[in-house]
C-alpha atoms as a PDB file:
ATOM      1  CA  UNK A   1      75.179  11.136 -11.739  1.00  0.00           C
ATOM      2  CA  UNK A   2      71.521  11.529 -13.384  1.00  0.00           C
ATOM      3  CA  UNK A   3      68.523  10.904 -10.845  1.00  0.00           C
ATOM      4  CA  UNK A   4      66.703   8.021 -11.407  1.00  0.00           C
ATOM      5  CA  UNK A   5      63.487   8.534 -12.910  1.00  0.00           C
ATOM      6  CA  UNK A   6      60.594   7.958 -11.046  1.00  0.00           C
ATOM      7  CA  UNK A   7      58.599   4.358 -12.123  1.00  0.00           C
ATOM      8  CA  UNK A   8      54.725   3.308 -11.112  1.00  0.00           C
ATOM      9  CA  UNK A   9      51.871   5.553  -9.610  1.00  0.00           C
ATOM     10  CA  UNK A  10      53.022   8.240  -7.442  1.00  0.00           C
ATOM     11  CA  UNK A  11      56.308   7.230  -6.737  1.00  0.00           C
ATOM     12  CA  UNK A  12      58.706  10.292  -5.583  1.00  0.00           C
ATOM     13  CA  UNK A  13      61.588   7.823  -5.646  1.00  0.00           C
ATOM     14  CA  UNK A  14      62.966   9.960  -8.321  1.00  0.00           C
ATOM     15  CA  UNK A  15      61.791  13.290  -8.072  1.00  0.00           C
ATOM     16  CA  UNK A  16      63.548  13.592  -4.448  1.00  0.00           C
ATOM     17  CA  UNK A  17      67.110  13.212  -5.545  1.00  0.00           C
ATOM     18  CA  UNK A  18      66.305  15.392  -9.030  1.00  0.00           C
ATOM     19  CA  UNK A  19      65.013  18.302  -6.504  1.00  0.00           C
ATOM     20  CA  UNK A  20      67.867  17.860  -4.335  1.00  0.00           C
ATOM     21  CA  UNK A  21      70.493  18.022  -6.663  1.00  0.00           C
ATOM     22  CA  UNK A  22      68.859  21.191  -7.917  1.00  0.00           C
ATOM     23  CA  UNK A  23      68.771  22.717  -4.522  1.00  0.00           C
ATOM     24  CA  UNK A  24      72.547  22.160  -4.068  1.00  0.00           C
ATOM     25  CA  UNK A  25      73.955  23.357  -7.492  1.00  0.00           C
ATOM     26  CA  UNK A  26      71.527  26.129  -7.122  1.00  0.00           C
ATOM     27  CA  UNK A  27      73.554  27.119  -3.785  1.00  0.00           C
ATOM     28  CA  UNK A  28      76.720  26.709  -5.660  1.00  0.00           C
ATOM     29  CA  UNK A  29      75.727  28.945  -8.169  1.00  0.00           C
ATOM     30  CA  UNK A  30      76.543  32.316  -8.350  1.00  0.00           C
ATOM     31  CA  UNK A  31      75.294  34.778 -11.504  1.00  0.00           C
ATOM     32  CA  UNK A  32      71.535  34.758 -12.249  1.00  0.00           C
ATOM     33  CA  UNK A  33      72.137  33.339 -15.866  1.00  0.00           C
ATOM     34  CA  UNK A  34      73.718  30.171 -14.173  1.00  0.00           C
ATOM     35  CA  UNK A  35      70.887  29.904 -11.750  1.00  0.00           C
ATOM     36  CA  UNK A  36      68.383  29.991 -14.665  1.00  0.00           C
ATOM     37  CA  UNK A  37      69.921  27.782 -16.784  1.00  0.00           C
ATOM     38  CA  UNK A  38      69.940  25.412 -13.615  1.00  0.00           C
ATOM     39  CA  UNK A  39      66.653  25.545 -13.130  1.00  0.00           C
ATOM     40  CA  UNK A  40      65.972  25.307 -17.266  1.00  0.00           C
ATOM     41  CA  UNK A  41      67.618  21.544 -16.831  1.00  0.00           C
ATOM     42  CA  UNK A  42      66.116  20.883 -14.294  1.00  0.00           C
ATOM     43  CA  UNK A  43      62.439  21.358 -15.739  1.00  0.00           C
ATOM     44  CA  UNK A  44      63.250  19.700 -18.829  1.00  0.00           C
ATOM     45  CA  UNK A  45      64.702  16.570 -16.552  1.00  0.00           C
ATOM     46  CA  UNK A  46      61.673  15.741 -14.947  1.00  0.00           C
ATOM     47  CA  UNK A  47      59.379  16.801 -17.926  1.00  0.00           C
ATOM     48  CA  UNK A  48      57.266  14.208 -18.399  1.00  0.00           C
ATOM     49  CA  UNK A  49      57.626  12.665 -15.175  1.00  0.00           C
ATOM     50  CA  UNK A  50      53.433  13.832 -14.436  1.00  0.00           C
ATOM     51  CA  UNK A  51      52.178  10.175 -15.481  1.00  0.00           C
ATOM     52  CA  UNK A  52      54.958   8.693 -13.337  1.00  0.00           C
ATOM     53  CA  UNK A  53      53.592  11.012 -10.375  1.00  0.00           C
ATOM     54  CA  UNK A  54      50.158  10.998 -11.030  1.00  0.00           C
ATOM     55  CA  UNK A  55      47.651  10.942  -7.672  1.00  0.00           C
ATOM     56  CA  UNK A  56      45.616   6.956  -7.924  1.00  0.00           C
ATOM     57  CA  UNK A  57      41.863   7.177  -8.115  1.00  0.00           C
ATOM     58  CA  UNK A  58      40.550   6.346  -4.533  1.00  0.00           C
ATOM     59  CA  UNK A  59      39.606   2.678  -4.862  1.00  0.00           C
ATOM     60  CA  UNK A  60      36.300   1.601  -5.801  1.00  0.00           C
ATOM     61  CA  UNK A  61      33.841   0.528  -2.340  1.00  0.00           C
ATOM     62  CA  UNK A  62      35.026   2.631  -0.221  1.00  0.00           C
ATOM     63  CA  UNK A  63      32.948   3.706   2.555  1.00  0.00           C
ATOM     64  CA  UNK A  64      33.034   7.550   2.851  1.00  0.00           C
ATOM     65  CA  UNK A  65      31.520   9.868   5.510  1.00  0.00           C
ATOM     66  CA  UNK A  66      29.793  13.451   5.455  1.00  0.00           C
ATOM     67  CA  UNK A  67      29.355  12.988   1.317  1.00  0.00           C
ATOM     68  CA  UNK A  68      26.356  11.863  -0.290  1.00  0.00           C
ATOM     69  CA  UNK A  69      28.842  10.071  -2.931  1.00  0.00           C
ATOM     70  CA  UNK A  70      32.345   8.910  -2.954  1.00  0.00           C
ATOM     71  CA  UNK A  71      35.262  11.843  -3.974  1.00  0.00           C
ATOM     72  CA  UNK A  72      37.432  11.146  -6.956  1.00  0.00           C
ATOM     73  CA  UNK A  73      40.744  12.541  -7.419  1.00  0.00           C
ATOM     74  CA  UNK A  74      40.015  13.608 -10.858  1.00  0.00           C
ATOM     75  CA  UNK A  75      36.987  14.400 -11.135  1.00  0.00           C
ATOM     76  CA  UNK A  76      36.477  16.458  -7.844  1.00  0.00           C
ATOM     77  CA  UNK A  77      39.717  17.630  -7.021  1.00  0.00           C
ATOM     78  CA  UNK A  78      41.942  18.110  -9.884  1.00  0.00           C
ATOM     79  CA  UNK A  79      43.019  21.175 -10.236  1.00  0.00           C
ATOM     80  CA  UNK A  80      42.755  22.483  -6.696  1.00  0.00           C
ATOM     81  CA  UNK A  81      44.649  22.800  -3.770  1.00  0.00           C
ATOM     82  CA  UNK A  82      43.859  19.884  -1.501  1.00  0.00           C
ATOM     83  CA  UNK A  83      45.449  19.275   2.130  1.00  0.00           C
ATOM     84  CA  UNK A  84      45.107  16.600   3.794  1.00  0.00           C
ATOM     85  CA  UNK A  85      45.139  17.043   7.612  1.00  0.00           C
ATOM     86  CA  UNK A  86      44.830  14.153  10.133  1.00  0.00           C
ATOM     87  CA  UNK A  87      43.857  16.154  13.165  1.00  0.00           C
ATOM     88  CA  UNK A  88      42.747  14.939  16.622  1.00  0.00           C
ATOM     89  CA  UNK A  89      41.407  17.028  19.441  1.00  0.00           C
ATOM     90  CA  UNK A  90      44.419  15.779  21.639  1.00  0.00           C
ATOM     91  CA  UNK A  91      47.612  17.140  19.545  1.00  0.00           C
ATOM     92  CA  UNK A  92      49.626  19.890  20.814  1.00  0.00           C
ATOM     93  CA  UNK A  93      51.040  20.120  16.963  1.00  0.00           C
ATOM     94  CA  UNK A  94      47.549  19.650  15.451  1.00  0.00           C
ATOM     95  CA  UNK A  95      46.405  22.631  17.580  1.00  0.00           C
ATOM     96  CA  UNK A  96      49.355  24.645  16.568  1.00  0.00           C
ATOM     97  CA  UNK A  97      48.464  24.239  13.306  1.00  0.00           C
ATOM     98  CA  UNK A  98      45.355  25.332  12.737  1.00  0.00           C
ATOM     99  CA  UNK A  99      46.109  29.209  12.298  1.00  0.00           C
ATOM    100  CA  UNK A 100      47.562  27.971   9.083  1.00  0.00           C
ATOM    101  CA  UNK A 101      44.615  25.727   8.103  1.00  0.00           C
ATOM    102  CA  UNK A 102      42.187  28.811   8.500  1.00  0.00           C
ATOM    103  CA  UNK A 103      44.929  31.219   6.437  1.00  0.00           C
ATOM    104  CA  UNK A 104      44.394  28.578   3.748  1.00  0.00           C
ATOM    105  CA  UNK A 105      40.989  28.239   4.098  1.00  0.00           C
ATOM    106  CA  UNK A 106      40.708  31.849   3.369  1.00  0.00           C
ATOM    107  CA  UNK A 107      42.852  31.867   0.577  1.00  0.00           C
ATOM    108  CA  UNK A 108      41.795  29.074  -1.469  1.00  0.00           C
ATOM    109  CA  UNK A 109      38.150  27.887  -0.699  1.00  0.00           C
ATOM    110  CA  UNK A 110      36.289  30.647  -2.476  1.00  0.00           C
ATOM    111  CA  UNK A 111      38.508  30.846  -5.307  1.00  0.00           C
ATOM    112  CA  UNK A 112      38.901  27.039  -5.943  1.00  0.00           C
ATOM    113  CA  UNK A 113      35.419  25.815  -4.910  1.00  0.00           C
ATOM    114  CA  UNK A 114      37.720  24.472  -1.277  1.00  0.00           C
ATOM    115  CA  UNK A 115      35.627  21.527   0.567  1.00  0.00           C
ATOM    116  CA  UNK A 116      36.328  20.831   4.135  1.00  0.00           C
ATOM    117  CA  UNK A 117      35.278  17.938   5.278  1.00  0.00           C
ATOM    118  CA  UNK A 118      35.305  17.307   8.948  1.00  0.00           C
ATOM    119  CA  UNK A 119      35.173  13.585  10.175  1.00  0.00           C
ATOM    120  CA  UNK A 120      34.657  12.186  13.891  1.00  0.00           C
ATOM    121  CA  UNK A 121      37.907  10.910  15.230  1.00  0.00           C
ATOM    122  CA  UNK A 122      36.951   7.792  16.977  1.00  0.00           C
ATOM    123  CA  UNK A 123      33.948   6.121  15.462  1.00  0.00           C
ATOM    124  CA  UNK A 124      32.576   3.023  17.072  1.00  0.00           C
END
């Protein structure tokens, strides 16, 4: 059965089941050729799919903190690697997890102009 395709702004409705699929006949497969060709339909399945999954412009009015002017997807962050990390001072996980924010700080910030952007947890 085919995957449904993915419908309206940054829906993974339909990239989900495409990937899965993939992950399972990949298992299932067993010369290199057979893995490749796998992976060739695949690609060509969800070519096109970009619009489908495209990231929504943050909506207009928005009140933003530590910028001097509201971030847009496109305009500011295309192209780079962006995480988004809701952290608070209180999380056991959160703390565990912040050797891995710093590796990719390291990695991508100088080479892909990285902004971190650090926000008070509990404003009043």
């Amino acid at each position: 059965m085919a995957a449904p395709r993915a419908r309206g702004g940054c829906s993974l409705s339909g990239l989900l089941p495409a990937q899965t699929s993939l992950e399972y006949a990949l298992l299932d497969a067993v010369t290199q050729p057979e893995k490749d060709g796998l992976v060739y339909q695949y690609l060509q399945k969800v070519d096109g799919w970009e619009q489908d999954l495209a990231v929504p412009e943050f909506p207009e009015g928005l009140d933003w903190l530590n910028t001097e002017e509201p971030i847009s997807v496109y305009k500011d962050l295309c192209g780079k690697v962006v995480v988004l990390d809701f952290f608070t001072y209180c999380c056991i996980n959160c703390i565990h997890l912040l050797p891995d924010l710093h590796e990719l700080e390291q990695t991508y910030s100088h080479k892909d102009s990285g902004d971190g952007r650090d926000y008070p947890s509990y404003l009043l």
